[in-house]
PDB file of N, CA and C in Angstrom:
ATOM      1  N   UNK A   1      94.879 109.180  99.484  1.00  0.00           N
ATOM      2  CA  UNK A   1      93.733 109.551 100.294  1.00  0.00           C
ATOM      3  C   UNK A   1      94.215 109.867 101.704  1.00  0.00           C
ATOM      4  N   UNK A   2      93.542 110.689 102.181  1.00  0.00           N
ATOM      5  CA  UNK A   2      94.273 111.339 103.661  1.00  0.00           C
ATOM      6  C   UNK A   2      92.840 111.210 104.706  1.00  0.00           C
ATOM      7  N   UNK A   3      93.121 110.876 105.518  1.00  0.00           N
ATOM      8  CA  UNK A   3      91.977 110.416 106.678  1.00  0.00           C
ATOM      9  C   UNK A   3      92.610 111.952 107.689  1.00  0.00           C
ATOM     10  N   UNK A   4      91.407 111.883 108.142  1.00  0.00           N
ATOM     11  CA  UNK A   4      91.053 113.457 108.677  1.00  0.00           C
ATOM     12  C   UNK A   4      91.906 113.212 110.306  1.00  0.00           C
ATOM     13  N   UNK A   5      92.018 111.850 110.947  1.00  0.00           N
ATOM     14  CA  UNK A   5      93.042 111.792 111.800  1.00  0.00           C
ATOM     15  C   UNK A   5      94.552 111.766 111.239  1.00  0.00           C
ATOM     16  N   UNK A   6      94.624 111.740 110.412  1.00  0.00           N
ATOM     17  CA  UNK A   6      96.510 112.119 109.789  1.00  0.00           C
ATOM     18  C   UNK A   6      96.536 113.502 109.912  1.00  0.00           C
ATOM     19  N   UNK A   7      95.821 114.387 109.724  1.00  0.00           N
ATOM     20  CA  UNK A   7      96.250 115.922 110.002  1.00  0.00           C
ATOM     21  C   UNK A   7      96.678 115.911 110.553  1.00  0.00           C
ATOM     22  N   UNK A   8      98.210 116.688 111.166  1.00  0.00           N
ATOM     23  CA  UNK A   8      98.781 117.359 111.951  1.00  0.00           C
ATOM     24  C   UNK A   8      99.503 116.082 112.947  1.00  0.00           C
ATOM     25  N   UNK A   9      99.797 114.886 111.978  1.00  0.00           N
ATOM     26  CA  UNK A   9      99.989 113.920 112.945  1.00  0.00           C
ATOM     27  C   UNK A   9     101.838 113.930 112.831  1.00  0.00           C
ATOM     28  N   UNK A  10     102.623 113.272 113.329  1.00  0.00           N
ATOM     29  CA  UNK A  10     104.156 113.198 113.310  1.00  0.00           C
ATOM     30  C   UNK A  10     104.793 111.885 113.352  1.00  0.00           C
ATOM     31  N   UNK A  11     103.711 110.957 113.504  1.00  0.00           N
ATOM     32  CA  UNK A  11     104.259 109.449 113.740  1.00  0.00           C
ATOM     33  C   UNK A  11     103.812 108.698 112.453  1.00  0.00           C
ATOM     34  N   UNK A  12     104.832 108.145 111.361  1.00  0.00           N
ATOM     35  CA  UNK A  12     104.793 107.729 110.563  1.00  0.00           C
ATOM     36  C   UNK A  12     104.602 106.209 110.703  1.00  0.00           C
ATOM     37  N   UNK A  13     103.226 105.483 110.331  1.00  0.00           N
ATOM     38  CA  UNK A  13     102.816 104.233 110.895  1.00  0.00           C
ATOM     39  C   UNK A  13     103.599 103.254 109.884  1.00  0.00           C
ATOM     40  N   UNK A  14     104.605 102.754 110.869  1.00  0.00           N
ATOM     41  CA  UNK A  14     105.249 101.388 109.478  1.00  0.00           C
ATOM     42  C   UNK A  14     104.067 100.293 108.865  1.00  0.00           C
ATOM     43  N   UNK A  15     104.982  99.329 107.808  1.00  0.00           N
ATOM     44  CA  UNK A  15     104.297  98.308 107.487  1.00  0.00           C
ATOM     45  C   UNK A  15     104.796  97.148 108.204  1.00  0.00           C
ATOM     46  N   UNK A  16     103.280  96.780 109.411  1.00  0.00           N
ATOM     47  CA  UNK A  16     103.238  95.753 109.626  1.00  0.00           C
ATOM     48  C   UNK A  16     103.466  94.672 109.131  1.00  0.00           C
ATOM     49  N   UNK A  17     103.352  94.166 107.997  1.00  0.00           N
ATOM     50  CA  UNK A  17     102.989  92.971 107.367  1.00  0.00           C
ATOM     51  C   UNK A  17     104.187  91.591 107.365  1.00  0.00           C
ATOM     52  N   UNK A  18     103.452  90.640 107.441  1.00  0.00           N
ATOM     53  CA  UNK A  18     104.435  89.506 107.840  1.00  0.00           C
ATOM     54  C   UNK A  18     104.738  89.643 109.754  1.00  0.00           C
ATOM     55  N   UNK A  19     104.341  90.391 110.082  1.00  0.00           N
ATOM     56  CA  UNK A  19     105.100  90.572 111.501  1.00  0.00           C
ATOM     57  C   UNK A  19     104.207  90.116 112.649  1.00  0.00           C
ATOM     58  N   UNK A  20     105.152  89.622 113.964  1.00  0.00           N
ATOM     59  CA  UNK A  20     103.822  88.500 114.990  1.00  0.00           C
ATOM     60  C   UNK A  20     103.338  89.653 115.841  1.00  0.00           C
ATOM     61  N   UNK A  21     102.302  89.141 116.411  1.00  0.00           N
ATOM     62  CA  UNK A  21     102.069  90.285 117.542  1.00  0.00           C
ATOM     63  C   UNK A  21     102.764  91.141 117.943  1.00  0.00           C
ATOM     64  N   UNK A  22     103.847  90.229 119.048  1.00  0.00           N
ATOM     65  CA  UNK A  22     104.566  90.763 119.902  1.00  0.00           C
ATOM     66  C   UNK A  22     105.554  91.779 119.424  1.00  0.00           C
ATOM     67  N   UNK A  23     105.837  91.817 117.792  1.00  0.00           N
ATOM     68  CA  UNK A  23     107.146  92.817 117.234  1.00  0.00           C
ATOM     69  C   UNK A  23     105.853  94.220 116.572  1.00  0.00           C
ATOM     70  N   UNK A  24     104.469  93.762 116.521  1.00  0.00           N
ATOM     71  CA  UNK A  24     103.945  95.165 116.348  1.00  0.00           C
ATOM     72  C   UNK A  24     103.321  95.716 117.354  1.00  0.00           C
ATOM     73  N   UNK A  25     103.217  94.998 118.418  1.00  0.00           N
ATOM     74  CA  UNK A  25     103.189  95.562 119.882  1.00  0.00           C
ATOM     75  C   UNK A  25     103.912  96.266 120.382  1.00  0.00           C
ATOM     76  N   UNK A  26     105.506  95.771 120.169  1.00  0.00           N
ATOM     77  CA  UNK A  26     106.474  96.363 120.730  1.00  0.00           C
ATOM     78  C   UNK A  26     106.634  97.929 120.279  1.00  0.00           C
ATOM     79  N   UNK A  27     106.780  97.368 118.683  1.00  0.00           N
ATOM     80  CA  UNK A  27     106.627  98.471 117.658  1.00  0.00           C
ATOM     81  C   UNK A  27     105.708  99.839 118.041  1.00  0.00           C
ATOM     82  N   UNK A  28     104.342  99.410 117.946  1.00  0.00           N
ATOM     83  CA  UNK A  28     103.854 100.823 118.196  1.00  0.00           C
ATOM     84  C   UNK A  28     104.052 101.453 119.483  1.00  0.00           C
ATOM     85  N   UNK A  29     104.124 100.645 120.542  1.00  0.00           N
ATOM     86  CA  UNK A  29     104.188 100.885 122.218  1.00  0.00           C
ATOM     87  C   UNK A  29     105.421 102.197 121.676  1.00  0.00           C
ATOM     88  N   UNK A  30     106.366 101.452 121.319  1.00  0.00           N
ATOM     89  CA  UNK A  30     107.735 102.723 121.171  1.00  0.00           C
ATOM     90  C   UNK A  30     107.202 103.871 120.100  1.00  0.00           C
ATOM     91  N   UNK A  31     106.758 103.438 119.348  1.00  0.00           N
ATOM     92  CA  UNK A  31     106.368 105.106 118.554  1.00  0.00           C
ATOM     93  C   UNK A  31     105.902 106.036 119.172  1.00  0.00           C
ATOM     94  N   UNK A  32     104.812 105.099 120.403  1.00  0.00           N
ATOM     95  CA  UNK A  32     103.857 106.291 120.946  1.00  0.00           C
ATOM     96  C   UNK A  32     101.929 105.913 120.475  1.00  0.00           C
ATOM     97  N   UNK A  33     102.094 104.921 119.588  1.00  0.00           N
ATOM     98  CA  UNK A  33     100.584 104.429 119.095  1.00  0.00           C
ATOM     99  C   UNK A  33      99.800 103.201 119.924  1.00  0.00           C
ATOM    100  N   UNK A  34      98.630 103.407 120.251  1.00  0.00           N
ATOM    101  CA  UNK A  34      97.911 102.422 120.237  1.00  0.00           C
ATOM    102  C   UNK A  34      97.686 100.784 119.424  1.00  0.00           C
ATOM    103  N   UNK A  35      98.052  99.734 119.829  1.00  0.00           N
ATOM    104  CA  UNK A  35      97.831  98.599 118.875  1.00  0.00           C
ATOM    105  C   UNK A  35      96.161  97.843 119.142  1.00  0.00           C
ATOM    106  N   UNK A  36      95.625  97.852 118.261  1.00  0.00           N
ATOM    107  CA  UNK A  36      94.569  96.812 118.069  1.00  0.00           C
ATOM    108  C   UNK A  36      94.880  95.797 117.288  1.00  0.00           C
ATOM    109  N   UNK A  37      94.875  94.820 118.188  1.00  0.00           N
ATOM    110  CA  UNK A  37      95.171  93.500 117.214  1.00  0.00           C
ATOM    111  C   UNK A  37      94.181  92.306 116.912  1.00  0.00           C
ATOM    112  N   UNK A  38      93.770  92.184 116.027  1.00  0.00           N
ATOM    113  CA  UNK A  38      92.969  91.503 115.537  1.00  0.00           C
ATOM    114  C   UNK A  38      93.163  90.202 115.222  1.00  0.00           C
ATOM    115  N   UNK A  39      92.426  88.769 115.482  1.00  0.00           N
ATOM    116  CA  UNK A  39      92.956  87.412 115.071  1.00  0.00           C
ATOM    117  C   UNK A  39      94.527  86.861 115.597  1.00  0.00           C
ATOM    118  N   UNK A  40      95.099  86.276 115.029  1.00  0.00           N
ATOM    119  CA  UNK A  40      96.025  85.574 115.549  1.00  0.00           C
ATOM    120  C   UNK A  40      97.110  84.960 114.132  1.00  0.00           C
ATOM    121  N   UNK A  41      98.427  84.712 114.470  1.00  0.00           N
ATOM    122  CA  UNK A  41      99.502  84.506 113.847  1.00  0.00           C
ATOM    123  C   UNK A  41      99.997  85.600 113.226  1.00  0.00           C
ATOM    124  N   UNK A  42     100.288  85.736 112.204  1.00  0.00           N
ATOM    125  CA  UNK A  42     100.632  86.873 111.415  1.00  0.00           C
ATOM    126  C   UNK A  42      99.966  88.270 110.189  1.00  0.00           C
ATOM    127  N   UNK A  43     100.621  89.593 111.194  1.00  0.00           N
ATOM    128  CA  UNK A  43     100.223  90.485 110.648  1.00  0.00           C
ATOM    129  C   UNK A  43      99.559  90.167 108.598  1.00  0.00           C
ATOM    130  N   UNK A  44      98.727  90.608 108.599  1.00  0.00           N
ATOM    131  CA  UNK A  44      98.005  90.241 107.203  1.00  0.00           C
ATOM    132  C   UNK A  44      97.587  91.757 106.817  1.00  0.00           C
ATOM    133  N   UNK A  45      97.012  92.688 107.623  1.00  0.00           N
ATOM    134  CA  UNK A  45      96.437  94.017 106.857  1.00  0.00           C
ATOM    135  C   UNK A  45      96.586  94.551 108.132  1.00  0.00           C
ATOM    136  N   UNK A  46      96.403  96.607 107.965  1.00  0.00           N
ATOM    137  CA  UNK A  46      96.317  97.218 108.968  1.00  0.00           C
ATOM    138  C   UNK A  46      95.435  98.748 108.457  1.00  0.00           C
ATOM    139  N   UNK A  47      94.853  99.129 109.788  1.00  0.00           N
ATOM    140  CA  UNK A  47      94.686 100.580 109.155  1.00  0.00           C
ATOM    141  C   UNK A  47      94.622 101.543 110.442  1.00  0.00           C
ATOM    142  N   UNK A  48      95.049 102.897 110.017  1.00  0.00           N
ATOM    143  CA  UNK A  48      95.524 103.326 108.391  1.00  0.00           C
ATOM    144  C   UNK A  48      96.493 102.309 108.236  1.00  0.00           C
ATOM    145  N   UNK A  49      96.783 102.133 106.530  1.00  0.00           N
ATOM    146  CA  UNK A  49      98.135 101.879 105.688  1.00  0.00           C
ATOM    147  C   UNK A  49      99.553 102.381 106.571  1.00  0.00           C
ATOM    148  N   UNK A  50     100.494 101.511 105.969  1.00  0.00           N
ATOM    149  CA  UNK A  50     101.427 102.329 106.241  1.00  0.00           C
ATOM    150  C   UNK A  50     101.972 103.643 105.282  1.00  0.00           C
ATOM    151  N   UNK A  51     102.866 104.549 106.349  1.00  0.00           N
ATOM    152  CA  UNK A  51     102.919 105.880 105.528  1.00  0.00           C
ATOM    153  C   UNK A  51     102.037 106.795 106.276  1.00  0.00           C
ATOM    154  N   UNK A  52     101.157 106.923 106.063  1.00  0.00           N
ATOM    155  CA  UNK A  52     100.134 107.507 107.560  1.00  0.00           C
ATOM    156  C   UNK A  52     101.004 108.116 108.483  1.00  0.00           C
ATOM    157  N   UNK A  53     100.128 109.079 108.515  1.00  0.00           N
ATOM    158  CA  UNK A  53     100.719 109.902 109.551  1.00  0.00           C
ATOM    159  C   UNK A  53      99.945 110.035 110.818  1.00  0.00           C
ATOM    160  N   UNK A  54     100.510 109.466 111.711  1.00  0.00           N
ATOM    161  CA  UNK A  54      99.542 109.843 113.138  1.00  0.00           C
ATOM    162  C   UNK A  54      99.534 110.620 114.110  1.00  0.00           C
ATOM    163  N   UNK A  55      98.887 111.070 115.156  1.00  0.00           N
ATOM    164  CA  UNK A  55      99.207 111.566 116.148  1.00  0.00           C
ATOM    165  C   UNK A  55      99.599 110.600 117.080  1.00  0.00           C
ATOM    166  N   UNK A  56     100.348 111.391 118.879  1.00  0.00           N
ATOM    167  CA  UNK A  56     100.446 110.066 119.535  1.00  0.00           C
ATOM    168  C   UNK A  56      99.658 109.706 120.273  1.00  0.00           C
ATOM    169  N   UNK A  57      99.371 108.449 120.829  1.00  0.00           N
ATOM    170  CA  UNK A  57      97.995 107.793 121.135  1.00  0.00           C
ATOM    171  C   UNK A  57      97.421 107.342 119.887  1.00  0.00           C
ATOM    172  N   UNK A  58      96.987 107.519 118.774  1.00  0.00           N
ATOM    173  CA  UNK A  58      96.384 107.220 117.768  1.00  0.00           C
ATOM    174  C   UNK A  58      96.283 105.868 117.644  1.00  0.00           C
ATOM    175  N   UNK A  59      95.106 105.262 117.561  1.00  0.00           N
ATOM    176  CA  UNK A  59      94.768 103.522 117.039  1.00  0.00           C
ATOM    177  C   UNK A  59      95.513 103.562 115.863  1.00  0.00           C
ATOM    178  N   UNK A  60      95.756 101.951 116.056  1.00  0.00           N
ATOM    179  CA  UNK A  60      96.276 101.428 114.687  1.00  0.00           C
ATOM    180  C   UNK A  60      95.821  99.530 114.714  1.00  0.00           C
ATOM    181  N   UNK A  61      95.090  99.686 113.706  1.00  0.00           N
ATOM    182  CA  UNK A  61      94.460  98.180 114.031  1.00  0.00           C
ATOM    183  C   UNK A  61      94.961  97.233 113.326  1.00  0.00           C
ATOM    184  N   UNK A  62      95.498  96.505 113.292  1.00  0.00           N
ATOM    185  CA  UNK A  62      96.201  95.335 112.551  1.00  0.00           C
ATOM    186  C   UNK A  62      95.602  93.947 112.585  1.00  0.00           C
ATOM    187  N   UNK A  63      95.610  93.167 111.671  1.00  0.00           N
ATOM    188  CA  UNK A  63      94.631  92.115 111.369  1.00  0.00           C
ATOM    189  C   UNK A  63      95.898  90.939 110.911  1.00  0.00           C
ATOM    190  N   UNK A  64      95.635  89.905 111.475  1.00  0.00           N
ATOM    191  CA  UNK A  64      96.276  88.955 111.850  1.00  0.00           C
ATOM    192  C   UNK A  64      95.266  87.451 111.219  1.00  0.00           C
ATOM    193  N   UNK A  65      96.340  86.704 110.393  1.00  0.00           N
ATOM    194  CA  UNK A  65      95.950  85.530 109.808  1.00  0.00           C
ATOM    195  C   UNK A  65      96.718  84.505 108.885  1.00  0.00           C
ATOM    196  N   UNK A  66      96.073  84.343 108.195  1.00  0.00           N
ATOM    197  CA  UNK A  66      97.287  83.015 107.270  1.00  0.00           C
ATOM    198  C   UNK A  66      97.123  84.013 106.308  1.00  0.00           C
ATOM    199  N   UNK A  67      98.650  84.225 105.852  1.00  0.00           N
ATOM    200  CA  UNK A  67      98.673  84.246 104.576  1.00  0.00           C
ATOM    201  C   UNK A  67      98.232  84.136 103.287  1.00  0.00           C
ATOM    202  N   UNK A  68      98.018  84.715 102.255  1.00  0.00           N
ATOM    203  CA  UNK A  68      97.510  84.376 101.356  1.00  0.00           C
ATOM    204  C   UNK A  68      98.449  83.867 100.518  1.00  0.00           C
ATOM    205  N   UNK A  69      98.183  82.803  99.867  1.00  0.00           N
ATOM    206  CA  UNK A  69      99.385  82.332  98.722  1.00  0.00           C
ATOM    207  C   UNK A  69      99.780  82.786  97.612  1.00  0.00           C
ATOM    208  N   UNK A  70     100.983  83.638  96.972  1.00  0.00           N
ATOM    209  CA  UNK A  70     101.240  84.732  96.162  1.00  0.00           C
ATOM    210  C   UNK A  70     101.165  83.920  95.021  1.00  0.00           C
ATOM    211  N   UNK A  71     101.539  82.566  94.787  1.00  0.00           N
ATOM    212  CA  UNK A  71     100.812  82.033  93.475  1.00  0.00           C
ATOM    213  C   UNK A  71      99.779  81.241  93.148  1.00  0.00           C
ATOM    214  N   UNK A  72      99.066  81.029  92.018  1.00  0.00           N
ATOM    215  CA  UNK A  72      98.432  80.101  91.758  1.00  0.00           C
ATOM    216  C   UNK A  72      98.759  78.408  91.667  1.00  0.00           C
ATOM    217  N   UNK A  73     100.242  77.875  92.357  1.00  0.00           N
ATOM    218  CA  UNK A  73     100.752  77.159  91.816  1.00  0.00           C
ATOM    219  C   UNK A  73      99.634  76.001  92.409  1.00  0.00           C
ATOM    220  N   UNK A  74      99.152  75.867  93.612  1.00  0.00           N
ATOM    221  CA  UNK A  74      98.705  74.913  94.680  1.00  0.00           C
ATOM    222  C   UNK A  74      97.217  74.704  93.841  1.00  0.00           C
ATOM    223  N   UNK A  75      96.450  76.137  93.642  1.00  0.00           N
ATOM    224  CA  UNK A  75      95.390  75.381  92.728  1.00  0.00           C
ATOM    225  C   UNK A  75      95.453  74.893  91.335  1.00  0.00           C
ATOM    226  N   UNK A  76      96.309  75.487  90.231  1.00  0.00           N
ATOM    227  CA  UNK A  76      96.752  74.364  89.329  1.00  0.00           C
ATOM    228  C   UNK A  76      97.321  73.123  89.349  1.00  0.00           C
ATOM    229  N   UNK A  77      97.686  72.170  91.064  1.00  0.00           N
ATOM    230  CA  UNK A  77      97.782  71.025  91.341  1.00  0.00           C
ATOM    231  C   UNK A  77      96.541  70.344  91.264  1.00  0.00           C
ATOM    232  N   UNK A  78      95.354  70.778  92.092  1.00  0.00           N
ATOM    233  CA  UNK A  78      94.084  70.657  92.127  1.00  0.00           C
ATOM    234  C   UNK A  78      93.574  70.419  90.789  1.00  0.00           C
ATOM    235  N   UNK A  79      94.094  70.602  89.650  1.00  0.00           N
ATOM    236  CA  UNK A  79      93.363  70.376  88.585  1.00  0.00           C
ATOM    237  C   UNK A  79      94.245  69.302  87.462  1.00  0.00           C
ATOM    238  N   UNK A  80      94.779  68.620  88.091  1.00  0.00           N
ATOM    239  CA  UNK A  80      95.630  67.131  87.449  1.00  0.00           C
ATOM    240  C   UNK A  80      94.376  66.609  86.610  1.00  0.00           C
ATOM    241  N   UNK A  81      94.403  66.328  85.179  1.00  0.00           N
ATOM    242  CA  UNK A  81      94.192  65.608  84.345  1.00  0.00           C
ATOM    243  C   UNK A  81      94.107  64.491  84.552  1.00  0.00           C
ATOM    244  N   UNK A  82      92.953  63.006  85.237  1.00  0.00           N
ATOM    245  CA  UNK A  82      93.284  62.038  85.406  1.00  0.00           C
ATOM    246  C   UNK A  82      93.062  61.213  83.536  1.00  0.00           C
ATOM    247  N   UNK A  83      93.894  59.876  84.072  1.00  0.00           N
ATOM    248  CA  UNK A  83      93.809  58.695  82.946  1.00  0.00           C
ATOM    249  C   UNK A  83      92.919  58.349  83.447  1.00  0.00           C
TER     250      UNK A  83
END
């Protein structure tokens, strides 16, 4: 899907993810992009995606939070079988 601000854009928006403020601050400041940063601790989602193509100046909003846990292991603890 192509968002009607990627036309004609030249700045290829990385993937934030996992990353603190201050390294996607730094990050876009040097591309040439705008950062909106949303919440606090670590990069969690952004948009556009990365891959996106932007112009320079272009927002890029990034959303900041806990992690989500990639397994189920913590709630199958939650469900111990008592005697």
């Amino acid at each position: 899907m192509t968002l009607s601000v990627d036309e004609g854009g030249d700045i290829t928006v990385p993937d934030f993810s996992g990353k603190t403020m201050r390294e996607v601050t730094d990050e876009c400041l040097r591309l040439g992009l705008n950062p909106v940063l949303v919440g606090t601790s670590l990069a969690t989602g952004q948009t556009p995606a990365a891959g996106a193509k932007l112009k320079h100046g272009a927002k890029v909003t990034v959303e900041f939070g806990a992690a989500e846990p990639k397994s189920g292991k913590q709630q199958g603890k939650s469900q111990v079988t008592k005697k």
